[in-house]
C-alpha atoms as a PDB file:
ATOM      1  CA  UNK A   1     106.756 123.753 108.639  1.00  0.00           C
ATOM      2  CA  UNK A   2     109.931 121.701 109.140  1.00  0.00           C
ATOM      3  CA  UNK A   3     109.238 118.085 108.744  1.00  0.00           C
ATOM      4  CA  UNK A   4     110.106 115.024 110.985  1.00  0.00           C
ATOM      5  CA  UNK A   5     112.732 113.125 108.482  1.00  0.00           C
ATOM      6  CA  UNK A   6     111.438 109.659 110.893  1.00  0.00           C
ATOM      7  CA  UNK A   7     110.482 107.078 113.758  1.00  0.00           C
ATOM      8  CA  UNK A   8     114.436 107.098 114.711  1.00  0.00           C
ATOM      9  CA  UNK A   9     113.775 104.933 118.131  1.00  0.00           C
ATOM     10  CA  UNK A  10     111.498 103.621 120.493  1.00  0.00           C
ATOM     11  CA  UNK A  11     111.455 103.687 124.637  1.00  0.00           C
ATOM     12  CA  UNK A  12     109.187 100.848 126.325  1.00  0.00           C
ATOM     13  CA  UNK A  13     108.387 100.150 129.595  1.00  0.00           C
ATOM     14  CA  UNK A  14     108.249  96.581 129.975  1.00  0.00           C
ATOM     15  CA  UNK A  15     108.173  94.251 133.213  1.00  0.00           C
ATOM     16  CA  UNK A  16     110.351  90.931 132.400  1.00  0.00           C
ATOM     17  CA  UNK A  17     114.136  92.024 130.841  1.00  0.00           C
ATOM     18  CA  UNK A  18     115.100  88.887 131.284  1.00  0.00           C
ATOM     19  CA  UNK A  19     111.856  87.114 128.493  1.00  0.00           C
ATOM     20  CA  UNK A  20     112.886  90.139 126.481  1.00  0.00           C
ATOM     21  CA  UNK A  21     116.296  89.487 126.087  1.00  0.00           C
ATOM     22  CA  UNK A  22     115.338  85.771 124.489  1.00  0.00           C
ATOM     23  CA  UNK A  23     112.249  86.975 122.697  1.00  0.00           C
ATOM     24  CA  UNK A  24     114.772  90.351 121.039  1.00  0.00           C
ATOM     25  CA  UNK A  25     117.906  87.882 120.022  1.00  0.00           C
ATOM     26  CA  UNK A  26     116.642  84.485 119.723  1.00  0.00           C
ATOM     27  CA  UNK A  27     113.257  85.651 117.423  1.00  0.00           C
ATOM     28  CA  UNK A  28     113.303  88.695 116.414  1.00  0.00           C
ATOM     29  CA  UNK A  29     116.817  88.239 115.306  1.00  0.00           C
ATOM     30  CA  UNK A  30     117.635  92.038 117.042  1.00  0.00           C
ATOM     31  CA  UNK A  31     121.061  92.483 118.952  1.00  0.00           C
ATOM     32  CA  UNK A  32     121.018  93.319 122.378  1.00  0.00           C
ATOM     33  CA  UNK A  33     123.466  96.348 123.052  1.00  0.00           C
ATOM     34  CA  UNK A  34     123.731  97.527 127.089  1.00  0.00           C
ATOM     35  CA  UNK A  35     122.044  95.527 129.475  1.00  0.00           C
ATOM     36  CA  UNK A  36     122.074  96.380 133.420  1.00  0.00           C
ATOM     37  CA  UNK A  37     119.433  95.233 135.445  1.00  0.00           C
ATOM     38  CA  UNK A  38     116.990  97.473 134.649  1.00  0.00           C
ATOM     39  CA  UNK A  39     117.500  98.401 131.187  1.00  0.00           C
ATOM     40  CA  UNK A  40     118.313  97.018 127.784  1.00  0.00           C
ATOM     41  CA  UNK A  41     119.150  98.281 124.197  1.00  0.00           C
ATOM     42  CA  UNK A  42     118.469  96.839 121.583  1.00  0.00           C
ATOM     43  CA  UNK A  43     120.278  97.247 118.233  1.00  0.00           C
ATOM     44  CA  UNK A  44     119.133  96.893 114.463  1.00  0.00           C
ATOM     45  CA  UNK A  45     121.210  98.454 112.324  1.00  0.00           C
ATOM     46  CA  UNK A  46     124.166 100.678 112.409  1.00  0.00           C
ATOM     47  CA  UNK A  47     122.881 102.988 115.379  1.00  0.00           C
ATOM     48  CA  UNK A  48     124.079 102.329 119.108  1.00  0.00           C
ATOM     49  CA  UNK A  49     120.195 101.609 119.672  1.00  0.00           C
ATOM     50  CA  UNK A  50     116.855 101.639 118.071  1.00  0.00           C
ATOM     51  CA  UNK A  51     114.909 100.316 120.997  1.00  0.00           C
ATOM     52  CA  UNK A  52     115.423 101.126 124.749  1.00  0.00           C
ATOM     53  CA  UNK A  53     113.508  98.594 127.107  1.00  0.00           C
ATOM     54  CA  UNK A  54     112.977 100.085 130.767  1.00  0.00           C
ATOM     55  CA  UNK A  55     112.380  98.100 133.674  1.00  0.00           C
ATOM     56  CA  UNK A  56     109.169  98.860 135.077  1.00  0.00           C
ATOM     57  CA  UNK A  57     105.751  97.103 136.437  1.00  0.00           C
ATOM     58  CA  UNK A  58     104.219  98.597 133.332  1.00  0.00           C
ATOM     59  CA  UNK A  59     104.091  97.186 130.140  1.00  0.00           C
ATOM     60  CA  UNK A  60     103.440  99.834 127.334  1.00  0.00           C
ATOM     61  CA  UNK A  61     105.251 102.548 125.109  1.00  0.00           C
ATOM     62  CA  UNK A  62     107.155 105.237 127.047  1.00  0.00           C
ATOM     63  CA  UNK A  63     108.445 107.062 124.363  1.00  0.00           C
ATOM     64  CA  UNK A  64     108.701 107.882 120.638  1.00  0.00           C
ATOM     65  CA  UNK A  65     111.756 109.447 119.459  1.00  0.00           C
ATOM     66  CA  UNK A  66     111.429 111.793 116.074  1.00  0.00           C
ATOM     67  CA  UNK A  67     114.270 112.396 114.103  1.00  0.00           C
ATOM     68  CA  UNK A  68     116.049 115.456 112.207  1.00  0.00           C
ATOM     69  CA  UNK A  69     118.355 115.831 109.616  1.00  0.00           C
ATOM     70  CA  UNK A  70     120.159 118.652 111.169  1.00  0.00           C
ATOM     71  CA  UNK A  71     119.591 121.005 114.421  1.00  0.00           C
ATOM     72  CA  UNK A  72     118.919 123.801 112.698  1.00  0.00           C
ATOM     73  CA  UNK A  73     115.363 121.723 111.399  1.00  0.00           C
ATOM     74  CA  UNK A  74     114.682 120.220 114.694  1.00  0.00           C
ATOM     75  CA  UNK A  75     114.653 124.059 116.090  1.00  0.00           C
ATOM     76  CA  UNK A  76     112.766 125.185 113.807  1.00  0.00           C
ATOM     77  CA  UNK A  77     110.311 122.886 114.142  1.00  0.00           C
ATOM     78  CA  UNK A  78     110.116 122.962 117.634  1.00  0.00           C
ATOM     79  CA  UNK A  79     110.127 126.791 117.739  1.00  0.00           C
ATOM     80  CA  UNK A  80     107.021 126.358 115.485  1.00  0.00           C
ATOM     81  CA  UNK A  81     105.287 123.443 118.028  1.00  0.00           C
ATOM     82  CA  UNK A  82     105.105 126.717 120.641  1.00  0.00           C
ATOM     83  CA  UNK A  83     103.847 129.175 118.070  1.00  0.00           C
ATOM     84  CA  UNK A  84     100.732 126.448 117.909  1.00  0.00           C
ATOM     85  CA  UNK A  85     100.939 126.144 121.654  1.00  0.00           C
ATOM     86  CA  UNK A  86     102.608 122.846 122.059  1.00  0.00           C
ATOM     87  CA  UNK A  87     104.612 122.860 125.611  1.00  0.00           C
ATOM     88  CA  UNK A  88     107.637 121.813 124.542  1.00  0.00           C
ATOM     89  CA  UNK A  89     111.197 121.866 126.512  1.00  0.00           C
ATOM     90  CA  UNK A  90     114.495 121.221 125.579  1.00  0.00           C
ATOM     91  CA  UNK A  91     116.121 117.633 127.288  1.00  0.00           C
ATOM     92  CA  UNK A  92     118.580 118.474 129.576  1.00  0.00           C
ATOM     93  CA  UNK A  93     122.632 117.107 128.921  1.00  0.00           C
ATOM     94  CA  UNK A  94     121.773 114.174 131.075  1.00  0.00           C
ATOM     95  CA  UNK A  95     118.802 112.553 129.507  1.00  0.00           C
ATOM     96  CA  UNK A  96     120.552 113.862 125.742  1.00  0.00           C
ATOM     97  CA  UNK A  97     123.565 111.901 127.016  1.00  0.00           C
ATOM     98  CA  UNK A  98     120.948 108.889 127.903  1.00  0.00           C
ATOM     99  CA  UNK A  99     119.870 109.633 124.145  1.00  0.00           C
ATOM    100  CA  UNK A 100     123.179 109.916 122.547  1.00  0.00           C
ATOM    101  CA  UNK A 101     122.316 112.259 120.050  1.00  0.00           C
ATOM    102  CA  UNK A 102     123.328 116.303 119.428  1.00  0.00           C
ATOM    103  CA  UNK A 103     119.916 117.619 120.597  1.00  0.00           C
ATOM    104  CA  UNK A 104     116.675 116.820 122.185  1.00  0.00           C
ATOM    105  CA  UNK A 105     113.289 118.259 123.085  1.00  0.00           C
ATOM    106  CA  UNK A 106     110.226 116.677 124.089  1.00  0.00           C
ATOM    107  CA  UNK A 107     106.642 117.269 124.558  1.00  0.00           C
ATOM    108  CA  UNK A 108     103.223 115.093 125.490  1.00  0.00           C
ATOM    109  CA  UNK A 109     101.190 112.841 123.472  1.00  0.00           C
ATOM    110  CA  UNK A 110      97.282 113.286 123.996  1.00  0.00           C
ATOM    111  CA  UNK A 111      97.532 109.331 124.030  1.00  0.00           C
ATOM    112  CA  UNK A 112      99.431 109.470 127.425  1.00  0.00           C
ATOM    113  CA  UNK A 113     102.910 108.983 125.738  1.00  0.00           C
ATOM    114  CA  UNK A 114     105.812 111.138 125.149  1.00  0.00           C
ATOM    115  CA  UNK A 115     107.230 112.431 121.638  1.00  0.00           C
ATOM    116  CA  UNK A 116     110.524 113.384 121.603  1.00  0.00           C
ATOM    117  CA  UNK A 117     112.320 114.888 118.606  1.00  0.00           C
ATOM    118  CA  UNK A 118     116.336 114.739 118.106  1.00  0.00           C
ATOM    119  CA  UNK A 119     118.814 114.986 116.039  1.00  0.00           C
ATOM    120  CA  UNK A 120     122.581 113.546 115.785  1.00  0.00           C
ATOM    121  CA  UNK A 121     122.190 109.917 116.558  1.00  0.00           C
ATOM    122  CA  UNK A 122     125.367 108.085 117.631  1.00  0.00           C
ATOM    123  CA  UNK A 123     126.427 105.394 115.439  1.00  0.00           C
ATOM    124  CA  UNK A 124     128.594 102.303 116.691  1.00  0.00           C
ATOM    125  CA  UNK A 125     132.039 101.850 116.180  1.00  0.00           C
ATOM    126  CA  UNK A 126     132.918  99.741 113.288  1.00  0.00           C
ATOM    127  CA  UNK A 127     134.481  97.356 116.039  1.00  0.00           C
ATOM    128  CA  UNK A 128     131.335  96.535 117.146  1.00  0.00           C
ATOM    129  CA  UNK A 129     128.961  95.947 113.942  1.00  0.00           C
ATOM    130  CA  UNK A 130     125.261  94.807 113.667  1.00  0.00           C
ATOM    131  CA  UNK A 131     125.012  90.893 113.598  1.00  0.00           C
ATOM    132  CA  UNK A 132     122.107  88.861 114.476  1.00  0.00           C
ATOM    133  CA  UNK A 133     122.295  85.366 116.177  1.00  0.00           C
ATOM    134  CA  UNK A 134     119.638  84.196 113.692  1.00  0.00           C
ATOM    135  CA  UNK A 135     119.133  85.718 110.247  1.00  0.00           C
ATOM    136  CA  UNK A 136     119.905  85.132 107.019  1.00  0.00           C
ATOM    137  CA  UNK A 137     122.373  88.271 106.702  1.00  0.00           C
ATOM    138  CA  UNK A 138     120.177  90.578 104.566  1.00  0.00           C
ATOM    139  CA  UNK A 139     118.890  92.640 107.926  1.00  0.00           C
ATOM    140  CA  UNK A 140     116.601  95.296 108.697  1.00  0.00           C
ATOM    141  CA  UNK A 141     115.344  97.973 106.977  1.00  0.00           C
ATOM    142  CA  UNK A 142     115.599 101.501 108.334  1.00  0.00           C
ATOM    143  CA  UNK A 143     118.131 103.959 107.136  1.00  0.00           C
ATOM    144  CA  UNK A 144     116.500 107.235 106.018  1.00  0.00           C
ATOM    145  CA  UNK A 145     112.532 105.021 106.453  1.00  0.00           C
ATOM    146  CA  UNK A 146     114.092 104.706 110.266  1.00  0.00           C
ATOM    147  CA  UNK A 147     113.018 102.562 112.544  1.00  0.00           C
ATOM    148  CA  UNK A 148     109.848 100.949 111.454  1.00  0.00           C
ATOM    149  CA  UNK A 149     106.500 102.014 112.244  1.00  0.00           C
ATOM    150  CA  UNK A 150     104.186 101.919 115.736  1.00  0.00           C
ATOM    151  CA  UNK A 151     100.317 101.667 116.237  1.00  0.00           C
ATOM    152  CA  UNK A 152      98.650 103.326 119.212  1.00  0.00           C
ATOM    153  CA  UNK A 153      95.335 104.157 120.202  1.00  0.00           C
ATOM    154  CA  UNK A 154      93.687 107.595 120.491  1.00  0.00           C
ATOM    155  CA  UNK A 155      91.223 108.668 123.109  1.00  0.00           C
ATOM    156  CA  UNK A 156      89.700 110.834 120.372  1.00  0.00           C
ATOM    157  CA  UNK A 157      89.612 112.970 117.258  1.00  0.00           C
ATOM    158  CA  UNK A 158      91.488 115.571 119.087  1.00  0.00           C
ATOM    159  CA  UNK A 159      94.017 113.140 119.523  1.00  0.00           C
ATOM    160  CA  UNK A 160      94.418 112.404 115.971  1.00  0.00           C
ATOM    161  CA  UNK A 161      94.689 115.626 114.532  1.00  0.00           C
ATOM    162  CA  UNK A 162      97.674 116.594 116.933  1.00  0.00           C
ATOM    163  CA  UNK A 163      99.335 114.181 114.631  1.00  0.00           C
ATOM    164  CA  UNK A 164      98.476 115.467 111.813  1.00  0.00           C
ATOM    165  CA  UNK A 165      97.779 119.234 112.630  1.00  0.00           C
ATOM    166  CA  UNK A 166     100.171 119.776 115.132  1.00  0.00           C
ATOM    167  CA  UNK A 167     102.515 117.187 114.148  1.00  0.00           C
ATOM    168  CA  UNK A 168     102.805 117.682 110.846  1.00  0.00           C
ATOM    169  CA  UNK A 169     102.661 113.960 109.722  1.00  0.00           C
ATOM    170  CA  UNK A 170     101.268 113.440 106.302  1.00  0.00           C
ATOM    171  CA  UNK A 171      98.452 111.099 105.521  1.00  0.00           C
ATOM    172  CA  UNK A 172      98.955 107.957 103.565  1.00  0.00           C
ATOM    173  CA  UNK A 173      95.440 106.767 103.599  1.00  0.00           C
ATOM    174  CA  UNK A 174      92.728 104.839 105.785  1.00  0.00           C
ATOM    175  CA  UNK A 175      90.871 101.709 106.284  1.00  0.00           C
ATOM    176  CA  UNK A 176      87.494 102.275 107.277  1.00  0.00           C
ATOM    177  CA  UNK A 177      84.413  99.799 108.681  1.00  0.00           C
ATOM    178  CA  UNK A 178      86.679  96.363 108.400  1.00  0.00           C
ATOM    179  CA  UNK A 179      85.017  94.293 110.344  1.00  0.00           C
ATOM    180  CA  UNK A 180      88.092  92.270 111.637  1.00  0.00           C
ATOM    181  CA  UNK A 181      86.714  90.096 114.721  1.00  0.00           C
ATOM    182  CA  UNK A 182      82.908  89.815 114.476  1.00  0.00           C
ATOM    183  CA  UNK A 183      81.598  92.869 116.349  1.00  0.00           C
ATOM    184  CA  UNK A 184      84.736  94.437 116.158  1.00  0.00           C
ATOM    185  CA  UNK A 185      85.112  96.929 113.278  1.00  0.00           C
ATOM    186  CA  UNK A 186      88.771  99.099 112.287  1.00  0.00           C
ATOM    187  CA  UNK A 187      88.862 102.576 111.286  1.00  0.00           C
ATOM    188  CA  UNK A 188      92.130 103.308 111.228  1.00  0.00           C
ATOM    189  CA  UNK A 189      94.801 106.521 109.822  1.00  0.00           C
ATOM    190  CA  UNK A 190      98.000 105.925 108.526  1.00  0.00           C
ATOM    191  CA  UNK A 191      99.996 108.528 108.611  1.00  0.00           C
ATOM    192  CA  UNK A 192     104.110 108.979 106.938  1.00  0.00           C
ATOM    193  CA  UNK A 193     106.976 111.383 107.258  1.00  0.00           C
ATOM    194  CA  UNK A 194     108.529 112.887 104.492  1.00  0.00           C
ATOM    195  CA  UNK A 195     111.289 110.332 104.416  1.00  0.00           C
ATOM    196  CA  UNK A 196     108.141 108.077 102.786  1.00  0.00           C
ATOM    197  CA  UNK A 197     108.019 104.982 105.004  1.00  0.00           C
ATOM    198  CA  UNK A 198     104.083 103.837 104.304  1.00  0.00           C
ATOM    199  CA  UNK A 199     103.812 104.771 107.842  1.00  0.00           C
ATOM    200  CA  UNK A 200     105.455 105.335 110.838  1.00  0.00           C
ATOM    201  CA  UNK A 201     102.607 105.971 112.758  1.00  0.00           C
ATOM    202  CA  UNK A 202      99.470 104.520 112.489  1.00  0.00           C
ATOM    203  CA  UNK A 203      96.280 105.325 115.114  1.00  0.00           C
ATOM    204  CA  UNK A 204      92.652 104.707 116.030  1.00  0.00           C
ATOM    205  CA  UNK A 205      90.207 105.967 118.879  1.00  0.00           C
ATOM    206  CA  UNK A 206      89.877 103.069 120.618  1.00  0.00           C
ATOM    207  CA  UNK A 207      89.000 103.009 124.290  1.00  0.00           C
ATOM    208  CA  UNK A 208      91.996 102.057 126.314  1.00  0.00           C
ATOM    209  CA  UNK A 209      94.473 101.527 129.030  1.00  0.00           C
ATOM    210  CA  UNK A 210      97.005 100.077 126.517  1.00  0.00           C
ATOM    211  CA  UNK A 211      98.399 102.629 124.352  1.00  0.00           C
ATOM    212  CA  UNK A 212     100.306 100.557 122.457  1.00  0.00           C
ATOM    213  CA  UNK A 213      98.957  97.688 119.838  1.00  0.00           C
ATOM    214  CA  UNK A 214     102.346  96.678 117.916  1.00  0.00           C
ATOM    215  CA  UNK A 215     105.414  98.120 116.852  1.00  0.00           C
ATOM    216  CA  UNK A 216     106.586  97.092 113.574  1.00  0.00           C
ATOM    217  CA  UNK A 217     110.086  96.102 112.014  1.00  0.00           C
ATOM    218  CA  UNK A 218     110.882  95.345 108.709  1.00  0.00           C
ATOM    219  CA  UNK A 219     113.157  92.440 106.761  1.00  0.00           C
ATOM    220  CA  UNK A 220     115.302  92.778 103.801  1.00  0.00           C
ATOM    221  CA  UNK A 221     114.890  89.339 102.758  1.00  0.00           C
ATOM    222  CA  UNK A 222     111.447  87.845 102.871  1.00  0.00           C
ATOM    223  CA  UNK A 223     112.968  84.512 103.731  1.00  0.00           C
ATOM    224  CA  UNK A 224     113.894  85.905 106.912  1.00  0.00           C
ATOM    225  CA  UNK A 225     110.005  86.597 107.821  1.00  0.00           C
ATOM    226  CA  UNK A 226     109.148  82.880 107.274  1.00  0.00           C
ATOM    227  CA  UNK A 227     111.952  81.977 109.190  1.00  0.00           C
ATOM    228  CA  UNK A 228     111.359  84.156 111.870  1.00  0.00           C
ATOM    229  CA  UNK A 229     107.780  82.814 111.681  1.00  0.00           C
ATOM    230  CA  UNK A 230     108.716  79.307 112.756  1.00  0.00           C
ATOM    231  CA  UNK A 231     111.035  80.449 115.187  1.00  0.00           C
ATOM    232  CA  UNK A 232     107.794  81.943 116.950  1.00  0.00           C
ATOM    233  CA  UNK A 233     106.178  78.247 116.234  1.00  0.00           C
ATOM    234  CA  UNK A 234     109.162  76.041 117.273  1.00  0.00           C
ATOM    235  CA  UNK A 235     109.003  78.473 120.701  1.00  0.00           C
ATOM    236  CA  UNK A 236     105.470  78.071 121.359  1.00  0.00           C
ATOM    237  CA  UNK A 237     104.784  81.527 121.471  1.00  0.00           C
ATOM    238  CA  UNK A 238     101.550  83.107 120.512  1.00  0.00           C
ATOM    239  CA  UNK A 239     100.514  84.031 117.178  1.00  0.00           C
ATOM    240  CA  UNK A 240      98.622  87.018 117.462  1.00  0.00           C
ATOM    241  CA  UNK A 241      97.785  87.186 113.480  1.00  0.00           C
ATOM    242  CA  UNK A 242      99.218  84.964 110.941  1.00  0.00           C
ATOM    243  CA  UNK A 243     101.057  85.263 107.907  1.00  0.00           C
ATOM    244  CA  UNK A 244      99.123  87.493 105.366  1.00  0.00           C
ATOM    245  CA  UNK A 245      99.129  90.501 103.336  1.00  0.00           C
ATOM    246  CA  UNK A 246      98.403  94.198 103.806  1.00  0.00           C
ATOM    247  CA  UNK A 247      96.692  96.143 101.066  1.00  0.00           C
ATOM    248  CA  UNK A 248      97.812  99.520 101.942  1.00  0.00           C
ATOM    249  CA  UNK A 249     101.267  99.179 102.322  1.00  0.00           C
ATOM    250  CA  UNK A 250     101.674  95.793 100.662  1.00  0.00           C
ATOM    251  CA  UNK A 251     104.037  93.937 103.455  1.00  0.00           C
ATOM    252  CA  UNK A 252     103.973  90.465 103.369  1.00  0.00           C
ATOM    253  CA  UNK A 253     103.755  89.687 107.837  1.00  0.00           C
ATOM    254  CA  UNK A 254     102.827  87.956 110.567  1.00  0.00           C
ATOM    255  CA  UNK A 255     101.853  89.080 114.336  1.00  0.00           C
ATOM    256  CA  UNK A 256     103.238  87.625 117.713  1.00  0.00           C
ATOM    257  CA  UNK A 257     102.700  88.463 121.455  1.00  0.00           C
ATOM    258  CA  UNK A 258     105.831  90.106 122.830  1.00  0.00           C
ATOM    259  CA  UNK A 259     106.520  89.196 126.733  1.00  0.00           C
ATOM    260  CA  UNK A 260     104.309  92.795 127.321  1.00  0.00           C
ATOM    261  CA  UNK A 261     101.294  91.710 125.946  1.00  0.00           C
ATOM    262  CA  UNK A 262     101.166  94.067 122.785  1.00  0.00           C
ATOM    263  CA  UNK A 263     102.313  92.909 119.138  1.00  0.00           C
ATOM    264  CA  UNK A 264     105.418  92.555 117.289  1.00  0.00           C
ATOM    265  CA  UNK A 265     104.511  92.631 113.472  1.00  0.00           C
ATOM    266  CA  UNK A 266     107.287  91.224 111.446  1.00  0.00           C
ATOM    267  CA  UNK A 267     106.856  91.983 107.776  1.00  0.00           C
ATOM    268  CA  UNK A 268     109.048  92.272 104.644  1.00  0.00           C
ATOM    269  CA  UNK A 269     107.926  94.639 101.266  1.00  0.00           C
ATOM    270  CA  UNK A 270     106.442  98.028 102.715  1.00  0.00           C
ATOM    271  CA  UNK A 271     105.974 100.450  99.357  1.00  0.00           C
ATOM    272  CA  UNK A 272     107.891 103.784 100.126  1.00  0.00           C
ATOM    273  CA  UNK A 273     105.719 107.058  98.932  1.00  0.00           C
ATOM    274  CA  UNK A 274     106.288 109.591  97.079  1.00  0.00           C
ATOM    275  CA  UNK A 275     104.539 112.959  97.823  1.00  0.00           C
ATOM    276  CA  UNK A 276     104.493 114.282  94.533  1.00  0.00           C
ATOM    277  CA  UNK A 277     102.700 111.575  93.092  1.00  0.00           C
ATOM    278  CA  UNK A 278     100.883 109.607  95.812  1.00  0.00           C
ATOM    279  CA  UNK A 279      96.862 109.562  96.095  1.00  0.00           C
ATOM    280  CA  UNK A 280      95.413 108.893  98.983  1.00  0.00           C
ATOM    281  CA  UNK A 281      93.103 105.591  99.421  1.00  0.00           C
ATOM    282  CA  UNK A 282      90.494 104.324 101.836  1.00  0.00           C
ATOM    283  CA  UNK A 283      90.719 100.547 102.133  1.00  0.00           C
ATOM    284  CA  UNK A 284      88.264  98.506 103.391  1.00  0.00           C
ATOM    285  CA  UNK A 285      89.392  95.522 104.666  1.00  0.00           C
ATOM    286  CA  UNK A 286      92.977  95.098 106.964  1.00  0.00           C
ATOM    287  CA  UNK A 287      94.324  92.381 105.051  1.00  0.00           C
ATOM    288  CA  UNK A 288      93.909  91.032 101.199  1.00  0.00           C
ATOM    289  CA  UNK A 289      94.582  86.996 102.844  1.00  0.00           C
ATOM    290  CA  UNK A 290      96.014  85.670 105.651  1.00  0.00           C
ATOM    291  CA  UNK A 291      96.431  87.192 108.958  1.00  0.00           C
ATOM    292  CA  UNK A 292      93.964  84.833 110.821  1.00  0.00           C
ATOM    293  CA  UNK A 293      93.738  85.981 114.732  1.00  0.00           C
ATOM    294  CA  UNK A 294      94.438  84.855 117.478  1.00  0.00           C
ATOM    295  CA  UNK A 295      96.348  81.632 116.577  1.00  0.00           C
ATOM    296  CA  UNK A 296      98.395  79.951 119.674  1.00  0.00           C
ATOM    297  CA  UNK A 297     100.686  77.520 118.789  1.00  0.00           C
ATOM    298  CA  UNK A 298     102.456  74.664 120.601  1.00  0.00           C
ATOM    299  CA  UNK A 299     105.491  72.905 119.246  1.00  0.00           C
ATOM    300  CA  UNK A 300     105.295  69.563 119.694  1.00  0.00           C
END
């Protein structure tokens, strides 16, 4: 099967542009591209966008964008999504030229989101490079790991294995019966594309209207997560988990509230696999230390 190279982009709906425009720039330390009244791009790297926020009264992911190395991949693969019985159709020019890339299909999520898969992303001009108001200078990591990685729930175990059956997203490994809140127990997939991100997508069946739980972007410089960590602090804005340490894919991160509701992890280390060598694990705990929940600061 022709493989998804990575998480190139991300389409949210979200309900307050203008609290996402502040929350983007000022502490995430992402550069906001086009902005109308009801939309905004947001830029971390090279590409024209990585993130598209819509206007809307909804607050939750829209869309996940999958990305090629070539055309000739991305039809293959989709030819082979409708040999398995996947509905998919080809975009037509208007969304593509929404897209800016060469080619674009798209089919449902179980979840109640939409995949899309493309290839030919548009890059900036050089007149108009990546800067951030407020980091260091070291950036974001994406390039061939792409964007970063998202979490979102599944209604069930038939939702799960279109990711990985249908899909075709490889398994980096699981953490099973961590009791995170008291009551409240994880067991989570983790799943990577063959670009070797530790994940791009990561899911659990968990009952709910949210499909999203937290998108994550990653930091060159781990200086920039502590910074960006006081930013959030200074702000007063809350601190869904605090700085601590993953033992699957060994990022150093922390967790705030975006103006939707769902999480921002900001992190810095993520291990990048390699398939001919990788074993898959079952953890059983989230973190190793740190990330405490649920922690609300105020800046005096």
């Amino acid at each position: 099967m022709s493989e998804i190279s990575n998480l190139g982009y991300l389409v949210l709906n979200v309900s307050d542009l203008e609290a996402w425009e502040f929350f983007a720039s000022e502490i995430l330390g992402l550069m906001i591209g086009e902005r109308t009244d009801n939309r905004m791009t947001l830029r971390m790297d090279e590409y024209d966008y990585r993130i598209i926020l819509n206007k809307s009264d909804k607050d939750d992911i829209d869309v996940a964008g999958w990305q090629f190395d070539t055309k000739e991949e991305l039809a293959q693969f989709v030819d082979e999504l409708s040999q398995k019985g996947v509905i998919t159709k080809q975009s037509n020019d208007s969304a593509r030229r929404d897209r800016k890339v060469e080619a674009l299909y798209y089919c449902e999520d179980p979840s109640g989101y939409v995949h899309e898969f493309f290839s030919g992303p548009t890059y900036a001009p050089i007149s108009k490079p990546f800067r951030s108001k407020v980091m260091t200078g070291a950036g974001f990591i994406t390039g061939r790991q792409g964007f970063g990685h998202i979490l979102t729930y599944a209604p069930n175990q038939t939702a799960i294995d279109f990711y990985t059956e249908t899909l075709g997203l490889k398994i980096s490994d699981y953490i099973r019966d961590s009791e995170t809140l008291p009551g409240v127990f994880v067991d989570a997939l983790f799943l990577h594309t063959r670009t070797g991100r530790h994940h791009s997508l990561a899911t659990a069946v968990v009952p709910s209207e949210q499909k999203l739980n937290h998108f994550m972007i990653e930091v060159e410089d781990l200086d920039d997560v502590g910074l960006a960590y006081d930013r959030c602090i200074k702000a007063g804005l809350d601190l869904t988990m605090s700085i601590g340490h993953h033992p699957n894919d060994k990022v150093v991160s922390f967790y705030v509230s975006s103006p939707s509701g769902f999480s921002v992890e900001y992190g810095h280390g993520s291990i990048v696999i390699d398939d001919d060598c990788w074993e898959i694990k079952n953890y059983s705990q989230m973190s190793d230390w740190g990330h405490h929940r649920k922690q609300i600061n105020t800046f005096d």
